[in-house]
Protein backbone atom coordinates (compact mmCIF):
# COMPACT_ATOMS: atom_id res chain seq x y z
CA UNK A 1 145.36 95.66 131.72
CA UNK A 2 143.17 97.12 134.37
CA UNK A 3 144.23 100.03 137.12
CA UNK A 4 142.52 101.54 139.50
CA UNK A 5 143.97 104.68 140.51
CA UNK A 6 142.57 106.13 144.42
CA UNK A 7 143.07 110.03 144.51
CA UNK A 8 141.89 112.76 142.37
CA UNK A 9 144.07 115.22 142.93
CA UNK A 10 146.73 116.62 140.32
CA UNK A 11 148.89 113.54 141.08
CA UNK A 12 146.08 110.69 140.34
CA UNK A 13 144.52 112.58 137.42
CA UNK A 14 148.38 112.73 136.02
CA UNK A 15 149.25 108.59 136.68
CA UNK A 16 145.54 108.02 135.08
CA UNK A 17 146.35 110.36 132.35
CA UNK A 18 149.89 108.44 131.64
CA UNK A 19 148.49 105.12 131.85
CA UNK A 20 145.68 105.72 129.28
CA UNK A 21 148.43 107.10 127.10
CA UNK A 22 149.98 103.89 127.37
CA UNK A 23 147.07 101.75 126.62
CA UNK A 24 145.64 100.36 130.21
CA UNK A 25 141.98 100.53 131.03
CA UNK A 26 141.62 102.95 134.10
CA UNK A 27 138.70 103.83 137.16
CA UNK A 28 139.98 106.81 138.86
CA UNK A 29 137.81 107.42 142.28
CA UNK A 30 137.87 110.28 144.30
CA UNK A 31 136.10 110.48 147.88
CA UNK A 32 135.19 113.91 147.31
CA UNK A 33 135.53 116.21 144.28
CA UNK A 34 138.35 116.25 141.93
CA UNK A 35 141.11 118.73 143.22
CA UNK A 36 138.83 119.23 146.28
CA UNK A 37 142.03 118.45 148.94
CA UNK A 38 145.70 120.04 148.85
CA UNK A 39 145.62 120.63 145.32
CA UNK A 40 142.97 123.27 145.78
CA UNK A 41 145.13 124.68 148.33
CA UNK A 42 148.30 124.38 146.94
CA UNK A 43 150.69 127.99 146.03
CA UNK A 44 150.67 126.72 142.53
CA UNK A 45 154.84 126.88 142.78
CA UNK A 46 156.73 125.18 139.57
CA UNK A 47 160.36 125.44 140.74
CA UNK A 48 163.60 123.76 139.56
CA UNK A 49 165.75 125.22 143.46
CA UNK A 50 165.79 121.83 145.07
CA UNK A 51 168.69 120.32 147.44
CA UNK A 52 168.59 116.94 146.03
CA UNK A 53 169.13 115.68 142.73
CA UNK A 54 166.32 113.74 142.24
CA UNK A 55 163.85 116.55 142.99
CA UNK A 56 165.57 118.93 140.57
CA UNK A 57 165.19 115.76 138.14
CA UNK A 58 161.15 115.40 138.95
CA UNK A 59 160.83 119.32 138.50
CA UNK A 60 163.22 119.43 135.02
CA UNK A 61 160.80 116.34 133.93
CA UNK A 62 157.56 118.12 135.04
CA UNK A 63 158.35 121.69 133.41
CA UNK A 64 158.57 119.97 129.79
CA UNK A 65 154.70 119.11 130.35
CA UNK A 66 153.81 122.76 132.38
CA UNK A 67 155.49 124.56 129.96
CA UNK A 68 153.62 123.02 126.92
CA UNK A 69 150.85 122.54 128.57
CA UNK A 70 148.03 124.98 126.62
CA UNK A 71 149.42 122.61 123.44
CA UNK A 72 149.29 119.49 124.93
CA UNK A 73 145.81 119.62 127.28
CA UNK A 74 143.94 122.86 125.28
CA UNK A 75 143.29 124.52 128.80
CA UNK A 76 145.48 127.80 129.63
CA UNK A 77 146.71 126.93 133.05
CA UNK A 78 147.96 130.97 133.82
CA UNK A 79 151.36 130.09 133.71
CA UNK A 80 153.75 133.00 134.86
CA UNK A 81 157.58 132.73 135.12
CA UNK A 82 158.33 135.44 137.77
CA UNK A 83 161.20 132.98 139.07
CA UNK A 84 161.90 132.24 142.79
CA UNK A 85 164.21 133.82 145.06
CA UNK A 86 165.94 132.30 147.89
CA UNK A 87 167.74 134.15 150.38
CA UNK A 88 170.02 133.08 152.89
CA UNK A 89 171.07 134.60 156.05
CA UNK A 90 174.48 132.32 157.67
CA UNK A 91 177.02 131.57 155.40
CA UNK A 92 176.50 128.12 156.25
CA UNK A 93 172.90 128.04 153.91
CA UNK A 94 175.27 130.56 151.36
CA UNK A 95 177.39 127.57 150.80
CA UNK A 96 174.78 125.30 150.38
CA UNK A 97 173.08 127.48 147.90
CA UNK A 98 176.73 127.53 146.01
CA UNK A 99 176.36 123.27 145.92
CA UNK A 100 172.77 123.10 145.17
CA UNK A 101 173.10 125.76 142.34
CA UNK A 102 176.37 123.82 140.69
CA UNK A 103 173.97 120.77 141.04
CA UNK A 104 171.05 122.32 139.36
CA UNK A 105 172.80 123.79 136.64
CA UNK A 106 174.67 120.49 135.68
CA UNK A 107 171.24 118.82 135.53
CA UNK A 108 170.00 121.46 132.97
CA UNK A 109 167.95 124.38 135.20
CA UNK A 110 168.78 128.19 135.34
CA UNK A 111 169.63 128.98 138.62
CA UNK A 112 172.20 131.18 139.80
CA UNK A 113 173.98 132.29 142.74
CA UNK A 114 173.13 136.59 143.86
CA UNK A 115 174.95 138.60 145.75
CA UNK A 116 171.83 140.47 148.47
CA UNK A 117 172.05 143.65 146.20
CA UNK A 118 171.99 141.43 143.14
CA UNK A 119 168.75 139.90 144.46
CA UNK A 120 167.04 143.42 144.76
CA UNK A 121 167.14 143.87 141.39
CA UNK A 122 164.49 141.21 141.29
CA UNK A 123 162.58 141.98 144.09
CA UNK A 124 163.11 145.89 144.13
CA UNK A 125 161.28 146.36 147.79
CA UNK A 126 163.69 143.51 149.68
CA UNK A 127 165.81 144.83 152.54
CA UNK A 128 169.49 143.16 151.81
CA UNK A 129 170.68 143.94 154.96
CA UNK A 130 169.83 140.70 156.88
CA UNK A 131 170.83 138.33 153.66
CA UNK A 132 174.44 137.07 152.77
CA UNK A 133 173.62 135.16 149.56
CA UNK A 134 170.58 134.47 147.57
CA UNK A 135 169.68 132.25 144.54
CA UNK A 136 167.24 132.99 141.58
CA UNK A 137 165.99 130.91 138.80
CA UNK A 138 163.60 132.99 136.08
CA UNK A 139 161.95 129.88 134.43
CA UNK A 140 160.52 129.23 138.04
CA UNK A 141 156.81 130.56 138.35
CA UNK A 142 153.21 129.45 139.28
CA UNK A 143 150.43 128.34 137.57
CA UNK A 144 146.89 127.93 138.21
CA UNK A 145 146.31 124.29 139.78
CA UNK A 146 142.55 124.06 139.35
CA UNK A 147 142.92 124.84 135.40
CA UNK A 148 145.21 122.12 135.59
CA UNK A 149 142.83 120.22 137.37
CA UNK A 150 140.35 120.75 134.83
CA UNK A 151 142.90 119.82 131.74
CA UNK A 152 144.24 116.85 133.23
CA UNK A 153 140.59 115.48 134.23
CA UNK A 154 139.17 116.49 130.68
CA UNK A 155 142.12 114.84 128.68
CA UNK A 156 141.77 111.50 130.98
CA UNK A 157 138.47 111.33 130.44
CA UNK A 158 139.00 111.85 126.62
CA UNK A 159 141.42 108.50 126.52
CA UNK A 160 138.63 106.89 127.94
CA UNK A 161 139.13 107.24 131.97
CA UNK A 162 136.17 106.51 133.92
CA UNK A 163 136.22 109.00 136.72
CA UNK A 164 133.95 108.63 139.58
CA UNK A 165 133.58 111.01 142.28
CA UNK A 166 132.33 110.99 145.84
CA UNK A 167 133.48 107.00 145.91
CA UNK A 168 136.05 105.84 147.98
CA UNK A 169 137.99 102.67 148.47
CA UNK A 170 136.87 100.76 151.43
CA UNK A 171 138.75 97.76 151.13
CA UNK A 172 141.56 96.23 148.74
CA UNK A 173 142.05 92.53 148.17
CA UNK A 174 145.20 90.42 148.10
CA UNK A 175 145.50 87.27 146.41
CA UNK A 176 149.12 85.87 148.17
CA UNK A 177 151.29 89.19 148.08
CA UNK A 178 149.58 90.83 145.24
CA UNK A 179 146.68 93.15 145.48
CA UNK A 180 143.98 91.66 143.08
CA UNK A 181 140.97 93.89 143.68
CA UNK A 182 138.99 96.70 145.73
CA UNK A 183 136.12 97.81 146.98
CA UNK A 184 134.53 101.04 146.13
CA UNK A 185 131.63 102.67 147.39
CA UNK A 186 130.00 105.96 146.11
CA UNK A 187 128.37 108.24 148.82
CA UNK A 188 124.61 106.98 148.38
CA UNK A 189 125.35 103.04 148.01
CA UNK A 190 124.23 100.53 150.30
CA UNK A 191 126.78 98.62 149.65
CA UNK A 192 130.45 98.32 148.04
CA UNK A 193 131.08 97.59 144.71
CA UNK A 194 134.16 94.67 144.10
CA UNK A 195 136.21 95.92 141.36
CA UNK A 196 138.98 93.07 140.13
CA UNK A 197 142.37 95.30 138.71
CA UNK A 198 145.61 94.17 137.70
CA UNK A 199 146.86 97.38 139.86
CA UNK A 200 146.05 99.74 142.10
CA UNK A 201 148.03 103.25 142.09
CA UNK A 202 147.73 105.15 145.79
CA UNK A 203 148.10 108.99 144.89
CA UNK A 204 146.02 109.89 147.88
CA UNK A 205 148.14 112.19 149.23
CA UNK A 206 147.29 113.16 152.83
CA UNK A 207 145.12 109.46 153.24
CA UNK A 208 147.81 107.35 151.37
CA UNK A 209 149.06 106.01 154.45
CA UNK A 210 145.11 105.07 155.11
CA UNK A 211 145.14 103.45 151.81
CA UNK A 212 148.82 101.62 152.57
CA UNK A 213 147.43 99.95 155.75
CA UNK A 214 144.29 98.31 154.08
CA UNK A 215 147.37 96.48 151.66
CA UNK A 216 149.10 95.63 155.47
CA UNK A 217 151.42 98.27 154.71
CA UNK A 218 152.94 100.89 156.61
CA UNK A 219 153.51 103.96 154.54
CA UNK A 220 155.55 106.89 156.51
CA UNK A 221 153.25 109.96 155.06
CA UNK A 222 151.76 112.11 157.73
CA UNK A 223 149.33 114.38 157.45
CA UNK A 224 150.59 118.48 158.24
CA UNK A 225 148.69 121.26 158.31
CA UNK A 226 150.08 124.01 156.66
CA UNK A 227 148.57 127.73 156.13
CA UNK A 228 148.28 130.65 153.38
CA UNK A 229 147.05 134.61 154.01
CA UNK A 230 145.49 136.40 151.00
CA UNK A 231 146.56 140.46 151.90
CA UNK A 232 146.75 143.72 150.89
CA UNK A 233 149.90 144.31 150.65
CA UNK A 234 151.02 148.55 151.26
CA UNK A 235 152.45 149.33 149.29
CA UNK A 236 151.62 147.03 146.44
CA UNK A 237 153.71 143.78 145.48
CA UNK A 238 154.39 144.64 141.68
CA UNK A 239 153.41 141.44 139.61
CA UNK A 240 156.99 140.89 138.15
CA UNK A 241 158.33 140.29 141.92
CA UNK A 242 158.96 136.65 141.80
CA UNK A 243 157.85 133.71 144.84
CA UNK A 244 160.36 134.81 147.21
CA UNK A 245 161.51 132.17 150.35
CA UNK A 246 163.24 133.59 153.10
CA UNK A 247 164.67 130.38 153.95
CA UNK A 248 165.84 130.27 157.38
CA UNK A 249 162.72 131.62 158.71
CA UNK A 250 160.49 129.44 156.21
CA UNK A 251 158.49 132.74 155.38
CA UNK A 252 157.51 133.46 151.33
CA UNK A 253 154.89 135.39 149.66
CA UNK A 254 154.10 136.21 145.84
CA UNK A 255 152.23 138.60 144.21
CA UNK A 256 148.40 137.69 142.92
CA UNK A 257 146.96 139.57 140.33
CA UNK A 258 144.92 143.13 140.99
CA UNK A 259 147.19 144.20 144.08
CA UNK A 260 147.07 141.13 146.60
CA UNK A 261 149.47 139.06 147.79
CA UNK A 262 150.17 135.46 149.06
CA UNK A 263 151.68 135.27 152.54
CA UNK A 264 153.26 131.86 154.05
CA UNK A 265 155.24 129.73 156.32
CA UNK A 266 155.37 127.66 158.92
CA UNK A 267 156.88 128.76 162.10
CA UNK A 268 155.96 126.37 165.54
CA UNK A 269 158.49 123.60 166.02
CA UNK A 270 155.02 121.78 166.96
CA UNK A 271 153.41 120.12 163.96
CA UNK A 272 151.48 117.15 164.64
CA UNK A 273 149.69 115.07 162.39
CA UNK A 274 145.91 116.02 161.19
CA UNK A 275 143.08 114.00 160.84
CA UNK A 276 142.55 114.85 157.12
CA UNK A 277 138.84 114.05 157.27
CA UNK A 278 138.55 116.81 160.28
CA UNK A 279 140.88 119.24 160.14
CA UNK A 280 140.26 122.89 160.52
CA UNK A 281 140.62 124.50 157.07
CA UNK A 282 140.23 128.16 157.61
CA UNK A 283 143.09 130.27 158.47
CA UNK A 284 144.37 131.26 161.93
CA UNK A 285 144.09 135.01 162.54
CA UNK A 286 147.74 134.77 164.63
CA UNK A 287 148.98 132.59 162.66
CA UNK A 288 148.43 135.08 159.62
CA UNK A 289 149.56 138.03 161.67
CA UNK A 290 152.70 136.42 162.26
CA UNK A 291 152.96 135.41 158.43
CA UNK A 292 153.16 139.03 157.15
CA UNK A 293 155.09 140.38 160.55
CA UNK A 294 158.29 138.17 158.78
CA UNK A 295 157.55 139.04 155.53
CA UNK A 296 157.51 142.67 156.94
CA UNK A 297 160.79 142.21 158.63
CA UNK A 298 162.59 142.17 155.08
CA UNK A 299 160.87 144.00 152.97
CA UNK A 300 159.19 147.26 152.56
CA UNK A 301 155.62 145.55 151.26
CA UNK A 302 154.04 144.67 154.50
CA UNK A 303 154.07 147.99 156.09
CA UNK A 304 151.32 148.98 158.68
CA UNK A 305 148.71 149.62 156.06
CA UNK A 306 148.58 145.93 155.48
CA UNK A 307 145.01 143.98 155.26
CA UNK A 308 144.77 140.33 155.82
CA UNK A 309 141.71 139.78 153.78
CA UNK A 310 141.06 135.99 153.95
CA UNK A 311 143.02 132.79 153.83
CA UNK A 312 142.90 129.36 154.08
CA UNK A 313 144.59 125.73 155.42
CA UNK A 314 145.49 122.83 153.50
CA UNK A 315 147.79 120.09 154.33
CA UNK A 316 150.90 118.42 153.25
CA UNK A 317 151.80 114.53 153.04
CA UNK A 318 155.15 114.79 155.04
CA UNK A 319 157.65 112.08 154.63
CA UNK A 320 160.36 112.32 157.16
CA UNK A 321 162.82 113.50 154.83
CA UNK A 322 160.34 115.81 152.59
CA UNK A 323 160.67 113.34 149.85
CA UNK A 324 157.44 111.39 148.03
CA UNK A 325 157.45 107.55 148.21
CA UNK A 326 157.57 106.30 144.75
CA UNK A 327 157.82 102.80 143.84
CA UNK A 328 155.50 99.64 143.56
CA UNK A 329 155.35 98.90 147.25
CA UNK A 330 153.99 94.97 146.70
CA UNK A 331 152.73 93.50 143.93
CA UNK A 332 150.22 94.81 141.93
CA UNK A 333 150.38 98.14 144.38
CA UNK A 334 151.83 101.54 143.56
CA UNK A 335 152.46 104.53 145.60
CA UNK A 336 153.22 107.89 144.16
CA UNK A 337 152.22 110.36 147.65
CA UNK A 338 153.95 112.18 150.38
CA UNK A 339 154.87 115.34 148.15
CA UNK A 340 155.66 116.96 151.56
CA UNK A 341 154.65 120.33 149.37
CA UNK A 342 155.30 119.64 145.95
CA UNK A 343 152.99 117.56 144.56
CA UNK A 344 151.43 120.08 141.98
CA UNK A 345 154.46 121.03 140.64
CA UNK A 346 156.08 117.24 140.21
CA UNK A 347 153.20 115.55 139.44
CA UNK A 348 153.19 115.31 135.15
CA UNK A 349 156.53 113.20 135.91
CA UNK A 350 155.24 111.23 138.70
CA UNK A 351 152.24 110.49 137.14
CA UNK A 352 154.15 109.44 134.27
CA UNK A 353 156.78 107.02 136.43
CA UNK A 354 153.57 105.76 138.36
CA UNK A 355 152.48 104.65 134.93
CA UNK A 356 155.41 103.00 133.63
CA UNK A 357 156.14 101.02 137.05
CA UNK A 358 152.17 99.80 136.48
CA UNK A 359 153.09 98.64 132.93
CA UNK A 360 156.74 98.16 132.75
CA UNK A 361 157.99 97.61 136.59
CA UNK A 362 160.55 100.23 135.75
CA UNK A 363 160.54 103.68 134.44
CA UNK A 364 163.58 105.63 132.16
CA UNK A 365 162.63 109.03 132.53
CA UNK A 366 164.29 109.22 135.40
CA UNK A 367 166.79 107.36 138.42
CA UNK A 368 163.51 106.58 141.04
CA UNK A 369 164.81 104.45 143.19
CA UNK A 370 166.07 106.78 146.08
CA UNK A 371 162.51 107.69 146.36
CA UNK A 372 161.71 103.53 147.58
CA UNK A 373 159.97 103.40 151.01
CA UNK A 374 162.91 100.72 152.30
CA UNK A 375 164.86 103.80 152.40
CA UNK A 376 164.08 104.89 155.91
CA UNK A 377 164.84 101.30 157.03
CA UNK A 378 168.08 100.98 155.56
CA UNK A 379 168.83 104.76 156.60
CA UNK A 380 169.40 105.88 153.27
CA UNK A 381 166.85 109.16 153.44
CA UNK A 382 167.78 112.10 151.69
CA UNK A 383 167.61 115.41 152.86
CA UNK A 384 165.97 118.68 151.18
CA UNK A 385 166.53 121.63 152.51
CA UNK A 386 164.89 123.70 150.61
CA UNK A 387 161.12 123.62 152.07
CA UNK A 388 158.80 126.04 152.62
């Protein structure tokens, strides 16, 4: 069996990676360089605090391969289990936290349920005063997505994955309903190369909807633009303080290593799809002013003092209910994108039910059907509410 897999991100290397475990013959291509797009510019959050089941089920699934991964892949991916903290302030998001915590823990993660004092005991400089209920989780963390990059890439290309960069797909070729074949051209060719698969996987994140329409499909993944400040923080975010969401606002930030800090969010009702071939990727100066301003506003480690030393833009595949479509979308076509944000951390377990629909039509690892695109048209979406 043949696949071609479009997107070189942490997703595609991860369905290549399963699917040469299982035996098929794979051609990753990548327009630009591997890890080059939102992976690059991802947090590097691995969190188990989800709303819905079946993300709680993709995280559980994913830590088994993140927390094993130095054994598994030989590359040390700086794994650090701080935890998350979530922090409500309406009892309305308190008693969601109570359901999505009962929910979480029945499926197998740590979280629990803090009182506001309760959560300052993890993150000692947090003002409890605005908060009425919080949740924690300490085998959350982040890790280092270009190491993991690097491992997945290394241990695909080990099992015999032919990755080729700076080639995209130009056109893919149907034979009735199934897709039977592409064409790829590296930057440099003067012309497109046919390449005959049994499958094609889409994991092209913010350009999977690109990728849909040359199969005549519509795939509901937008392109978002979303934004993260590297700062100073005064005084000093100590490195145990875990990834902390203030979840109403949709501000969070997280300690670096030697001092600095991650700052986040996004605040504008306005967020209209980007062009992700010309997009502005630096940071906005406002934007990043803002960003610590509400971190400031509940805690003491944003105080005047504060640098914003540098920052950058990235962008998330939105779905409209912050869900990833995951299924084989026609024949001989797979889509594993619109993350809407958490592609790094679910992608060992999507790349592994990517695989299995390729070679099986079905996967066990986990219940993937709510994540079928048909879902929006029978208005059966699901709802997380725990973005950020």
């Amino acid at each position: 069996m043949d696949a071609l897999v479009v997107g070189g991100g942490i997703i595609g290397l991860a369905a290549a990676h399963s699917l040469a475990d299982r035996g098929v013959d794979v051609t990753l291509v990548e327009k630009g360089s591997l890890g080059n797009a939102s992976t690059a510019r991802s947090a590097g959050g691995i969190r188990s605090q989800f709303s819905t089941r079946v993300n709680v089920e993709l995280s559980l699934a994913s830590k088994a391969v993140w927390n094993s991964f130095k054994q598994r892949f030989g590359v040390d991916i700086g794994l650090r289990k701080n935890g998350y903290l979530f922090l409500a302030r309406t009892d309305e998001t308190a008693e969601r936290f109570r359901e999505n915590v009962d929910m979480q823990r029945e499926l197998g993660a740590e979280s629990e349920l803090l009182t506001p004092a309760e959560a300052t005991e993890h993150c000692p400089g947090l003002d409890p005063d605005p908060f009425v209920a919080a949740t924690y989780n300490p085998d959350d963390g982040i890790a280092d997505p270009n190491l993991a990059v690097q491992g997945y890439a290394e241990a695909a290309r080990e099992r015999g994955v032919d990755i080729r960069t700076k080639t995209a797909v130009t056109a893919l070729h149907r034979e009735g309903d199934r897709v039977v074949g592409a064409d790829i051209r590296a930057v440099g060719a003067d012309e497109a190369e046919r390449h005959e698969v049994d499958c094609v996987v889409n994991a092209a994140g913010a350009w999977a909807a690109a990728i849909g329409e040359m199969t005549g499909v519509g795939l509901p993944i937008a392109p978002r633009r979303r934004q993260i400040a590297v700062v100073d923080p005064s005084p000093p975010v100590p490195e145990s303080v875990p990834l902390t969401i203030d979840l109403e606002t949709g501000s969070y930030f997280r300690p670096e290593r030697d001092g600095v800090a991650l700052v986040g969010g996004h605040f504008d009702e306005d967020d209209p799809d980007r062009d992700p071939d010309a997009y502005d990727e630096g940071m906005d100066v406002e934007w990043a002013a803002r960003a610590v301003e509400h971190a400031a506003a509940y805690t003491e480690y944003f105080g005047l003092n504060t640098r914003i030393k540098r920052g950058w833009a990235g962008l998330y595949a939105v779905t409209p209910d912050h869900h990833p479509v995951v299924e084989e979308t026609v024949p001989g076509f797979v889509t594993v994108a619109g993350f809407s944000g958490h592609g790094f951390q679910h992608a060992p377990a999507s790349g592994r039910i990517a695989a299995d629909l390729v070679v099986d039509g079905e996967t066990d690892l986990l219940d993937a059907s709510p994540l079928s695109a048909d879902r929006f048209e029978r208005g059966e979406t699901l709802t997380e509410r725990s973005v950020a």
